[in-house]
PDB file of N, CA and C in Angstrom:
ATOM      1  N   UNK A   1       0.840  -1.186   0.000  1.00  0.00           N
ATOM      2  CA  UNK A   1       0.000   0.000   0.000  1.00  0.00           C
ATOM      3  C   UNK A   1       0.877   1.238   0.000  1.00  0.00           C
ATOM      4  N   UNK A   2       0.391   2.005  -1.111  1.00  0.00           N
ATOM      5  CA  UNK A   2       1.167   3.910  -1.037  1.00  0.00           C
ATOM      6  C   UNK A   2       1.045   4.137   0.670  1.00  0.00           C
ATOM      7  N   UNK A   3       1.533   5.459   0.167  1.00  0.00           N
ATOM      8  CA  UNK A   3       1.790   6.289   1.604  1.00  0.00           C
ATOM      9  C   UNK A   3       0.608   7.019   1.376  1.00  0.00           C
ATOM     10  N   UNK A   4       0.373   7.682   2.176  1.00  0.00           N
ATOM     11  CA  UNK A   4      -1.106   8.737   2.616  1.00  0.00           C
ATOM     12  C   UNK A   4      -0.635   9.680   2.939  1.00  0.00           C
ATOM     13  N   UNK A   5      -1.375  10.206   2.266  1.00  0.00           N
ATOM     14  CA  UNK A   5      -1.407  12.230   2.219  1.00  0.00           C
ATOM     15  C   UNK A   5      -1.787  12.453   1.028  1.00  0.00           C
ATOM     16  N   UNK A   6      -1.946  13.955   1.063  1.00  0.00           N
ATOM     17  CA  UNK A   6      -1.971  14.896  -0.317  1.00  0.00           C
ATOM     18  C   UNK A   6      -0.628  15.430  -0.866  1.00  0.00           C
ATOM     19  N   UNK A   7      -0.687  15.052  -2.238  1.00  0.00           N
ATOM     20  CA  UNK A   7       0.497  15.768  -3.379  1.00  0.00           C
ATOM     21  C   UNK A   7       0.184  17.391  -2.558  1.00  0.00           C
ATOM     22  N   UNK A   8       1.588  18.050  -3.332  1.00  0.00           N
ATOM     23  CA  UNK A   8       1.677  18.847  -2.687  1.00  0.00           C
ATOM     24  C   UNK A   8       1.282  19.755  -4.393  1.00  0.00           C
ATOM     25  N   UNK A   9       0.851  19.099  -5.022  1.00  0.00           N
ATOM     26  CA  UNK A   9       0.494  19.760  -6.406  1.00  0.00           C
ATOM     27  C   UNK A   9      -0.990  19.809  -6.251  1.00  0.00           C
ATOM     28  N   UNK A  10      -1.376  19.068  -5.758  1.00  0.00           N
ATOM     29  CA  UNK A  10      -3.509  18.428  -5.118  1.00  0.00           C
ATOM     30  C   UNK A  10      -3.526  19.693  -4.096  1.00  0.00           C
ATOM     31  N   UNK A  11      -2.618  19.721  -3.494  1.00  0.00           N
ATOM     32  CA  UNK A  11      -3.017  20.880  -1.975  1.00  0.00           C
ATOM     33  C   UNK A  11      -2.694  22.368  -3.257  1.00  0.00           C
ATOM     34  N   UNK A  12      -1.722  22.291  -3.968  1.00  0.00           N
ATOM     35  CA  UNK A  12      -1.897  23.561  -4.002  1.00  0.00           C
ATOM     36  C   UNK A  12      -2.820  23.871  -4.977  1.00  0.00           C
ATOM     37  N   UNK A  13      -3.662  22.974  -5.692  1.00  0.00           N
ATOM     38  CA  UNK A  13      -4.713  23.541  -6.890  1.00  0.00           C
ATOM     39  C   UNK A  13      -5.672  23.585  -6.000  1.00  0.00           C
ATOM     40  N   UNK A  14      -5.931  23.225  -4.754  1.00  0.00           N
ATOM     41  CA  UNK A  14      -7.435  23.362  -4.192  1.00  0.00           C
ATOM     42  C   UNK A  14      -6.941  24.517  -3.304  1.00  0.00           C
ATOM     43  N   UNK A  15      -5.415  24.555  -2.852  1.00  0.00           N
ATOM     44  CA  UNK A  15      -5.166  26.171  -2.005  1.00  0.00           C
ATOM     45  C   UNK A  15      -5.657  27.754  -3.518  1.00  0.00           C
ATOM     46  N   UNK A  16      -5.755  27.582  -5.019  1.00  0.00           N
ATOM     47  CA  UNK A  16      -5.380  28.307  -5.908  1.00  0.00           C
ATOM     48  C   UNK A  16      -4.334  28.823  -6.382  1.00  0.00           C
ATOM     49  N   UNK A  17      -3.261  27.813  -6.031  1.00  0.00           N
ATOM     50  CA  UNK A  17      -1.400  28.161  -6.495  1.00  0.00           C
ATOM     51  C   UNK A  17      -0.992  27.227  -6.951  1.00  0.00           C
ATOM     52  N   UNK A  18       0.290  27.573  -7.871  1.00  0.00           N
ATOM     53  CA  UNK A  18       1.001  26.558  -7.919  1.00  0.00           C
ATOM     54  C   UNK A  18       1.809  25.674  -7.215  1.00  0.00           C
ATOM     55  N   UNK A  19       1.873  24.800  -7.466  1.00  0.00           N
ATOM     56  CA  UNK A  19       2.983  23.880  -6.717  1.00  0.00           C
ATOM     57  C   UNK A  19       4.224  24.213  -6.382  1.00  0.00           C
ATOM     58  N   UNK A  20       4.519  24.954  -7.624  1.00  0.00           N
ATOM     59  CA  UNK A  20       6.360  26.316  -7.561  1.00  0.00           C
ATOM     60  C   UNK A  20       5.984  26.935  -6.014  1.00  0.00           C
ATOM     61  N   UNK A  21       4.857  27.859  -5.836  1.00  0.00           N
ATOM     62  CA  UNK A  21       4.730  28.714  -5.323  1.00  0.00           C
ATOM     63  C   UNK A  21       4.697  27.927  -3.859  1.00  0.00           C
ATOM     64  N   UNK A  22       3.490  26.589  -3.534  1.00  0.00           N
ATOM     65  CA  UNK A  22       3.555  26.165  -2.343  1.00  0.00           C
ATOM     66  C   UNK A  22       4.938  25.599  -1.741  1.00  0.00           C
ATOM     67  N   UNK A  23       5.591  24.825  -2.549  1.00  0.00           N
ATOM     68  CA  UNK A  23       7.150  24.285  -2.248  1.00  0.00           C
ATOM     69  C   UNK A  23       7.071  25.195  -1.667  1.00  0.00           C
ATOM     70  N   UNK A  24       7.807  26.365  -2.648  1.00  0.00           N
ATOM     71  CA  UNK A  24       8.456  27.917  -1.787  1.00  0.00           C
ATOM     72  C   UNK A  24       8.150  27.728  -0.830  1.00  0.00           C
ATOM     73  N   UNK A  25       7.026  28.207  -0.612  1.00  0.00           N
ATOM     74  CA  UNK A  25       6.575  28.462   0.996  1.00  0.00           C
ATOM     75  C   UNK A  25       6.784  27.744   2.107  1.00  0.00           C
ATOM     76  N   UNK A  26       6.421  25.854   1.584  1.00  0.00           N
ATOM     77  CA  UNK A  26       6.606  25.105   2.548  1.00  0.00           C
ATOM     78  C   UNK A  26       8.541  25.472   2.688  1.00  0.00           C
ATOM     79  N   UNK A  27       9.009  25.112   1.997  1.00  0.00           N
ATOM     80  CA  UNK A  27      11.066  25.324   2.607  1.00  0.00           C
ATOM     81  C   UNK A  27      11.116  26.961   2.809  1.00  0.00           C
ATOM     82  N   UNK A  28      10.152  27.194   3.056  1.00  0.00           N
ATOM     83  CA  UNK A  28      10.614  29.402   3.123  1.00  0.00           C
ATOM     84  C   UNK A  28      10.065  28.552   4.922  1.00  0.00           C
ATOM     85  N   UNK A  29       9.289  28.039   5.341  1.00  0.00           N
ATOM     86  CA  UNK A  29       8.595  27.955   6.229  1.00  0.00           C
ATOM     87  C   UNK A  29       9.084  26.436   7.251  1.00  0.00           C
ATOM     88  N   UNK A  30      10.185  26.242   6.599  1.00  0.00           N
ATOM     89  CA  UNK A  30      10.842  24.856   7.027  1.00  0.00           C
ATOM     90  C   UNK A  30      10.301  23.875   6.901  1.00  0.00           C
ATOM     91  N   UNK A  31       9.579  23.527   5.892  1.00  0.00           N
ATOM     92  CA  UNK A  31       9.059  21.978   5.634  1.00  0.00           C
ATOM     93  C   UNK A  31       9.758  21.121   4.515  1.00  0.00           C
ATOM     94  N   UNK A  32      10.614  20.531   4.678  1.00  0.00           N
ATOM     95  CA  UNK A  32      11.285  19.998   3.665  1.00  0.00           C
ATOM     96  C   UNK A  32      10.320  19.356   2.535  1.00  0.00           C
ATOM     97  N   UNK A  33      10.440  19.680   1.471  1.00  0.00           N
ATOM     98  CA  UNK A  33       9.519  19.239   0.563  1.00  0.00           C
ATOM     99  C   UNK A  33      10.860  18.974  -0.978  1.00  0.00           C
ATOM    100  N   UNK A  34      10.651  17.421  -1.764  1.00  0.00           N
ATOM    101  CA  UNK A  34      11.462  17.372  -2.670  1.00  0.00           C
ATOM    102  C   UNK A  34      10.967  18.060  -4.259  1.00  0.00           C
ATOM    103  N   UNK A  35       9.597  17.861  -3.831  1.00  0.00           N
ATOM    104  CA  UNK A  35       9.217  18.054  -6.013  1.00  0.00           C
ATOM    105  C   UNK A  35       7.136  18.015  -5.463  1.00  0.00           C
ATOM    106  N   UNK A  36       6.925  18.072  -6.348  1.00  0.00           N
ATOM    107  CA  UNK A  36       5.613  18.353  -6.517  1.00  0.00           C
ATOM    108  C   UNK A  36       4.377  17.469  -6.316  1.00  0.00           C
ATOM    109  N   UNK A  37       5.439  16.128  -6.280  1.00  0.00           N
ATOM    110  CA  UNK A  37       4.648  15.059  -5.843  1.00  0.00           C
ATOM    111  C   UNK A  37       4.558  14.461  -4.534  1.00  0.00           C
ATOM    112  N   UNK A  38       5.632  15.228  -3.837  1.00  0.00           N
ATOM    113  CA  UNK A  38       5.680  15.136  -2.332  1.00  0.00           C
ATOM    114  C   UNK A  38       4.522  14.798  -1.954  1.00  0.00           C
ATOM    115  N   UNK A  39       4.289  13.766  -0.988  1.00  0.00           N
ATOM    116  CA  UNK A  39       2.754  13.847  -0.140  1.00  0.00           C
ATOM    117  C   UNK A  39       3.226  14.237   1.279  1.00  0.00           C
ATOM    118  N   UNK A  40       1.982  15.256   1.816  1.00  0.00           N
ATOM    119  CA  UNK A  40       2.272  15.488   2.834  1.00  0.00           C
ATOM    120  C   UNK A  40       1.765  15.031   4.093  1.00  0.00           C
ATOM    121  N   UNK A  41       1.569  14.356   5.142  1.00  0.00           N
ATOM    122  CA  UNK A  41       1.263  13.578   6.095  1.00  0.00           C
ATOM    123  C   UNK A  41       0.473  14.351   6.501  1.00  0.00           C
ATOM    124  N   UNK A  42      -0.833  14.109   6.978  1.00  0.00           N
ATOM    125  CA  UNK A  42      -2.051  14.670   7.900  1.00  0.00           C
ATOM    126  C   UNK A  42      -1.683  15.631   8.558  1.00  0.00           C
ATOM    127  N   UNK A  43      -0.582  15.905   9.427  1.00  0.00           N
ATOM    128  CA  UNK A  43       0.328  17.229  10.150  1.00  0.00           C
ATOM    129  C   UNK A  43       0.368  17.803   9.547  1.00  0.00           C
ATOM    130  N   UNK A  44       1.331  17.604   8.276  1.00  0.00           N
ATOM    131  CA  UNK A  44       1.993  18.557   7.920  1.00  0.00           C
ATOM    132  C   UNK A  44       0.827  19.248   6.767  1.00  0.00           C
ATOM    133  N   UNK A  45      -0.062  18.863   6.517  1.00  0.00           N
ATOM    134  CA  UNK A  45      -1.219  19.363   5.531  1.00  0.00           C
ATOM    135  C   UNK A  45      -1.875  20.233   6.409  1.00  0.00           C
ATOM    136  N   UNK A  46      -2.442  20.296   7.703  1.00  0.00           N
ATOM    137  CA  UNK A  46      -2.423  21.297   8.735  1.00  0.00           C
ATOM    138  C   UNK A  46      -2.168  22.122   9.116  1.00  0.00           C
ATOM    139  N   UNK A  47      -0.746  22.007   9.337  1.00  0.00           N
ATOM    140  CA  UNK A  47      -0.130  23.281   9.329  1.00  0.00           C
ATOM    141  C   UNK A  47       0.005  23.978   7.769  1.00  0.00           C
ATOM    142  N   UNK A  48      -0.118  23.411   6.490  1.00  0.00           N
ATOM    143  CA  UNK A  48       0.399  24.199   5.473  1.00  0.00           C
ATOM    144  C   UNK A  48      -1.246  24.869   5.328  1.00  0.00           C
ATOM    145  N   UNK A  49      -1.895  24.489   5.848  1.00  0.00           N
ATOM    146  CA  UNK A  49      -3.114  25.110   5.485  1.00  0.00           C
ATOM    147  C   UNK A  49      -3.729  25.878   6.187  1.00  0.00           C
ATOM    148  N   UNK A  50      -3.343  25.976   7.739  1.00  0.00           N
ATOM    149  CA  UNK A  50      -3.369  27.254   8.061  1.00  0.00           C
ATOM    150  C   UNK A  50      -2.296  28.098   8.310  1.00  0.00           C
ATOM    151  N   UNK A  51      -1.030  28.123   7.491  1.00  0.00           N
ATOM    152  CA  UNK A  51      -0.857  29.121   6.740  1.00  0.00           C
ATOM    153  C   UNK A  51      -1.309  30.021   6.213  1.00  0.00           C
ATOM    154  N   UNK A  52      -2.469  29.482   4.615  1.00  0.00           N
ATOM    155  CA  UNK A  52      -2.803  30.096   4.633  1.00  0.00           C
ATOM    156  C   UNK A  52      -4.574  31.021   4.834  1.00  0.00           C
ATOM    157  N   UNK A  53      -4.784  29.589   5.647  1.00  0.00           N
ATOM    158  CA  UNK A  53      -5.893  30.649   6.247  1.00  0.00           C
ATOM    159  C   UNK A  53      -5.739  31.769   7.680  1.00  0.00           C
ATOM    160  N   UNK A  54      -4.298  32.113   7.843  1.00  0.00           N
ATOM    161  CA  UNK A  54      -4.147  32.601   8.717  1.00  0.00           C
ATOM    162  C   UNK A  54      -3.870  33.983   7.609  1.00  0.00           C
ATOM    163  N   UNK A  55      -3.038  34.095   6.249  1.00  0.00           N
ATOM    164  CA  UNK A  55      -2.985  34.612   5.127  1.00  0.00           C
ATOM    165  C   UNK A  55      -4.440  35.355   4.921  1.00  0.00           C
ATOM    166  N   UNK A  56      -4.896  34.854   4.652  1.00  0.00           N
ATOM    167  CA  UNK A  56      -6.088  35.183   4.220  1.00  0.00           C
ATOM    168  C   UNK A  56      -7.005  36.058   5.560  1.00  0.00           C
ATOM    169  N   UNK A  57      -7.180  35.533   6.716  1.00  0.00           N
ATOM    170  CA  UNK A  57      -7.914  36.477   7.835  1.00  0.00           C
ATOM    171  C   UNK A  57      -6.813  37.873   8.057  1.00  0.00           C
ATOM    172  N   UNK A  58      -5.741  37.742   7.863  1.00  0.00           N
ATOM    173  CA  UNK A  58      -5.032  38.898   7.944  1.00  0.00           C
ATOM    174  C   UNK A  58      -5.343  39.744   6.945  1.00  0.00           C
ATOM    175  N   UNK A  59      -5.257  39.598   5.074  1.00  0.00           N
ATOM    176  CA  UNK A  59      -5.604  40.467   4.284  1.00  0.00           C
ATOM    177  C   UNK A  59      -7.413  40.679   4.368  1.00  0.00           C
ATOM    178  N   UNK A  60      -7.903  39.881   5.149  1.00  0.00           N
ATOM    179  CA  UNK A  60      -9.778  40.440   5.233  1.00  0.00           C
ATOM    180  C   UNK A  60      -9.362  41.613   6.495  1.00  0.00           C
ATOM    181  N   UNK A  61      -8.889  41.146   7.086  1.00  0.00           N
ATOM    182  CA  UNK A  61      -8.482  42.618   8.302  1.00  0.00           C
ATOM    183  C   UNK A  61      -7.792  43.886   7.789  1.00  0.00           C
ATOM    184  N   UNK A  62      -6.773  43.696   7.052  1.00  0.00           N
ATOM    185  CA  UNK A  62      -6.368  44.813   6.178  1.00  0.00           C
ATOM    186  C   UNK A  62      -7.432  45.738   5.360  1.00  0.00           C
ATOM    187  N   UNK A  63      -8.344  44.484   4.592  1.00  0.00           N
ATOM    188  CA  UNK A  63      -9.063  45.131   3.838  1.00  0.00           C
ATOM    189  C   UNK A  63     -10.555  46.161   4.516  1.00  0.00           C
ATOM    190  N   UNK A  64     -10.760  45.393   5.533  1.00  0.00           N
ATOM    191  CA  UNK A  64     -11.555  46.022   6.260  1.00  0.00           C
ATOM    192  C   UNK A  64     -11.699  47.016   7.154  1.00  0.00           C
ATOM    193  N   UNK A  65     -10.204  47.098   7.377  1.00  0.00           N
ATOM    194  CA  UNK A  65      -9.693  47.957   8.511  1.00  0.00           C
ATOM    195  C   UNK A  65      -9.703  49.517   7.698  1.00  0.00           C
ATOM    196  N   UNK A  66     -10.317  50.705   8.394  1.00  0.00           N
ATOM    197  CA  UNK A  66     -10.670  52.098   7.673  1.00  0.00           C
ATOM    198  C   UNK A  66      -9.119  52.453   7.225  1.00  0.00           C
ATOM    199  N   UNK A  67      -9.254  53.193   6.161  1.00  0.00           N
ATOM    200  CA  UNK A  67      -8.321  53.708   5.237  1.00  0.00           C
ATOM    201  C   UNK A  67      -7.843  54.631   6.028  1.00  0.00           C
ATOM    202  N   UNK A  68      -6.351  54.962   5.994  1.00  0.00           N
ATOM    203  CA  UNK A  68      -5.991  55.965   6.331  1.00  0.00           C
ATOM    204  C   UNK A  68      -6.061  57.367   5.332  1.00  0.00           C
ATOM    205  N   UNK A  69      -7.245  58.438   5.848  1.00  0.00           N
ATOM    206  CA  UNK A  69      -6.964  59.255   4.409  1.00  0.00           C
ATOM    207  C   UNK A  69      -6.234  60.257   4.928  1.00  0.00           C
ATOM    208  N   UNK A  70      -5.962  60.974   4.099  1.00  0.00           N
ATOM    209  CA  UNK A  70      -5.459  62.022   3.557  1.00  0.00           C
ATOM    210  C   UNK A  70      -5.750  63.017   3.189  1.00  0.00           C
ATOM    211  N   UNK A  71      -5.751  64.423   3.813  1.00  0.00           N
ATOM    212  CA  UNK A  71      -6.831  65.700   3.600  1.00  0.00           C
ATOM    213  C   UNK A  71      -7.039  66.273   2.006  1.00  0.00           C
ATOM    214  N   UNK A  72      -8.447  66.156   2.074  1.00  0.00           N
ATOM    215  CA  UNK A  72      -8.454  66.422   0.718  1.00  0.00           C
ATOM    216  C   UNK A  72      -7.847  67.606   0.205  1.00  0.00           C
ATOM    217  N   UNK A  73      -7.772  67.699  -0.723  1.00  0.00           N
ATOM    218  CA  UNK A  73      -7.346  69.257  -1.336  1.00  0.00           C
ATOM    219  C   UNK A  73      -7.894  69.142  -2.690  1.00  0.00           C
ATOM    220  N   UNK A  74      -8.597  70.306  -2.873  1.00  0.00           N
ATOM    221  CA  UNK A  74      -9.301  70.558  -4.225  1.00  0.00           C
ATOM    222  C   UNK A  74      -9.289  72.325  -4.822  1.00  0.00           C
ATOM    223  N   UNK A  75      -8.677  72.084  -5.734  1.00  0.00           N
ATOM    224  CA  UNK A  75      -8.451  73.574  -6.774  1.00  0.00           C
ATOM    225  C   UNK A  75      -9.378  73.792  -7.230  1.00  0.00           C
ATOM    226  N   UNK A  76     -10.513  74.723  -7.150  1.00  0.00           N
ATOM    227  CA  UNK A  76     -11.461  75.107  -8.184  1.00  0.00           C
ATOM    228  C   UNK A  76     -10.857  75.086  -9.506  1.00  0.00           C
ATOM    229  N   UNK A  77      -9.618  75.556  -9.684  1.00  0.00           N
ATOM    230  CA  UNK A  77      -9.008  76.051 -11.008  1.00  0.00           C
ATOM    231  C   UNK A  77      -8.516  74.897 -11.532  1.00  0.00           C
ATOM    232  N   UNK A  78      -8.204  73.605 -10.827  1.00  0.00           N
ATOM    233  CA  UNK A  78      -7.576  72.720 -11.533  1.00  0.00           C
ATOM    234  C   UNK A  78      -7.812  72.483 -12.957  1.00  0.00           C
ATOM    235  N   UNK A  79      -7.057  72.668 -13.890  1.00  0.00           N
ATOM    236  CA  UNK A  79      -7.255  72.199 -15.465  1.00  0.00           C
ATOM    237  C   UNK A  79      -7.800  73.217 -15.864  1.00  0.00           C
ATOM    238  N   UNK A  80      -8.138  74.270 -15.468  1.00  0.00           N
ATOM    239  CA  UNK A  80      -8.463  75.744 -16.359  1.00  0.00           C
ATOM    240  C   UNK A  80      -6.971  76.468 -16.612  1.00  0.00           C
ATOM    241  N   UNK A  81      -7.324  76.721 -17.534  1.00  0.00           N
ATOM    242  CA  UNK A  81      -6.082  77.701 -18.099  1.00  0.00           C
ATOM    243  C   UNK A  81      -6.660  79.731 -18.416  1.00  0.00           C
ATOM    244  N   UNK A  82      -6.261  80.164 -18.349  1.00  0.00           N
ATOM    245  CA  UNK A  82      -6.602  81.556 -18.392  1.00  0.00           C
ATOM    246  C   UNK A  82      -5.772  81.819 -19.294  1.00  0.00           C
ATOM    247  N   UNK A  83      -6.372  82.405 -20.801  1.00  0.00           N
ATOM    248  CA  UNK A  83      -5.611  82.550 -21.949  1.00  0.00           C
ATOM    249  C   UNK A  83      -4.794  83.844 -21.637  1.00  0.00           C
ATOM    250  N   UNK A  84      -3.620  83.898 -22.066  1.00  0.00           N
ATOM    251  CA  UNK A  84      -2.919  85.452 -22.198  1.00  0.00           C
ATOM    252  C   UNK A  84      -3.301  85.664 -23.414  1.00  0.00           C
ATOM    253  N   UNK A  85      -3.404  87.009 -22.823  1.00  0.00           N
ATOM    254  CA  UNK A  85      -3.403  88.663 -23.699  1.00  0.00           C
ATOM    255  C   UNK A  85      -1.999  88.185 -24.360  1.00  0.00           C
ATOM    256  N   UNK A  86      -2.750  88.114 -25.995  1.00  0.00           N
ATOM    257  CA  UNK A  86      -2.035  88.364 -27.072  1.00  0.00           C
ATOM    258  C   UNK A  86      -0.037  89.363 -26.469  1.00  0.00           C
ATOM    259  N   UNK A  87      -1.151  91.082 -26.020  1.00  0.00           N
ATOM    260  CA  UNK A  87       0.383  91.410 -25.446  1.00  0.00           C
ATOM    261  C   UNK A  87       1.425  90.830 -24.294  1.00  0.00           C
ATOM    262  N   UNK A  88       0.985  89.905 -23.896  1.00  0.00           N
ATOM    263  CA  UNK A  88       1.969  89.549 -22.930  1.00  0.00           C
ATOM    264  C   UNK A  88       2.677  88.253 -23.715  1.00  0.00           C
ATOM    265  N   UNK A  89       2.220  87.608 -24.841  1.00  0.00           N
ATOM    266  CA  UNK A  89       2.618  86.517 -25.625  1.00  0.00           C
ATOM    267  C   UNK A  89       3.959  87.268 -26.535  1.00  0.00           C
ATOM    268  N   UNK A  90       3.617  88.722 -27.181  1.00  0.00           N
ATOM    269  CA  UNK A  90       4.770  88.913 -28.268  1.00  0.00           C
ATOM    270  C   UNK A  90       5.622  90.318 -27.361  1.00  0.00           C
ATOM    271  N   UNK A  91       7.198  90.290 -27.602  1.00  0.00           N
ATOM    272  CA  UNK A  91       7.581  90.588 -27.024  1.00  0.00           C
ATOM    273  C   UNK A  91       7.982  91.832 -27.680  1.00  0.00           C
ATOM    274  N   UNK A  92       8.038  92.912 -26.990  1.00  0.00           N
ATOM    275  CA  UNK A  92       7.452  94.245 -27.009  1.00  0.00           C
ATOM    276  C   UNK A  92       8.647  95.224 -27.409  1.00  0.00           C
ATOM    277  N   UNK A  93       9.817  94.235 -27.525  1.00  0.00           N
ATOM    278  CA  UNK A  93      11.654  94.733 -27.904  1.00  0.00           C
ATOM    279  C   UNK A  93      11.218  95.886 -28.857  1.00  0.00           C
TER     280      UNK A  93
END
């Protein structure tokens, strides 16, 4: 009988990444992983997965969290131009 777990190519099409990208992460994150077909043991599929649902509640907090703004400023005049007087265009030598 195989070994049990999930490819680490299966975890990452149902995470929405590639397999390039999960490796990374798992050896950025110390999980030794060889190639794409790695299976990963019930643990270690656990922890790679809340990764990134820990990923994910952080950017819903970002996104939700109020914007820092910035005081508006508004020119009535912005993008108007005020034509010159012909005399101030030719020079008067």
């Amino acid at each position: 009988m195989g070994k049990k777990g999930i490819k680490i190519e299966d975890l990452a099409r149902e995470l929405g990444l590639t397999a390039r990208q999960l490796m990374e992460r798992c050896r950025a994150e110390g999980l030794a992983v060889q190639n794409s077909i790695t299976k990963l043991r019930a643990d270690q599929e656990r922890r790679v997965r809340s990764w990134f649902v820990r990923d994910a509640v952080d950017a819903d907090r970002q996104a939700s969290a109020p914007a820092e703004s910035s005081p508006s400023v508004r020119d009535d005049n912005l993008g108007r131009c005020e034509p010159k007087s012909r005399s101030n265009l030719v020079d008067g030598g």
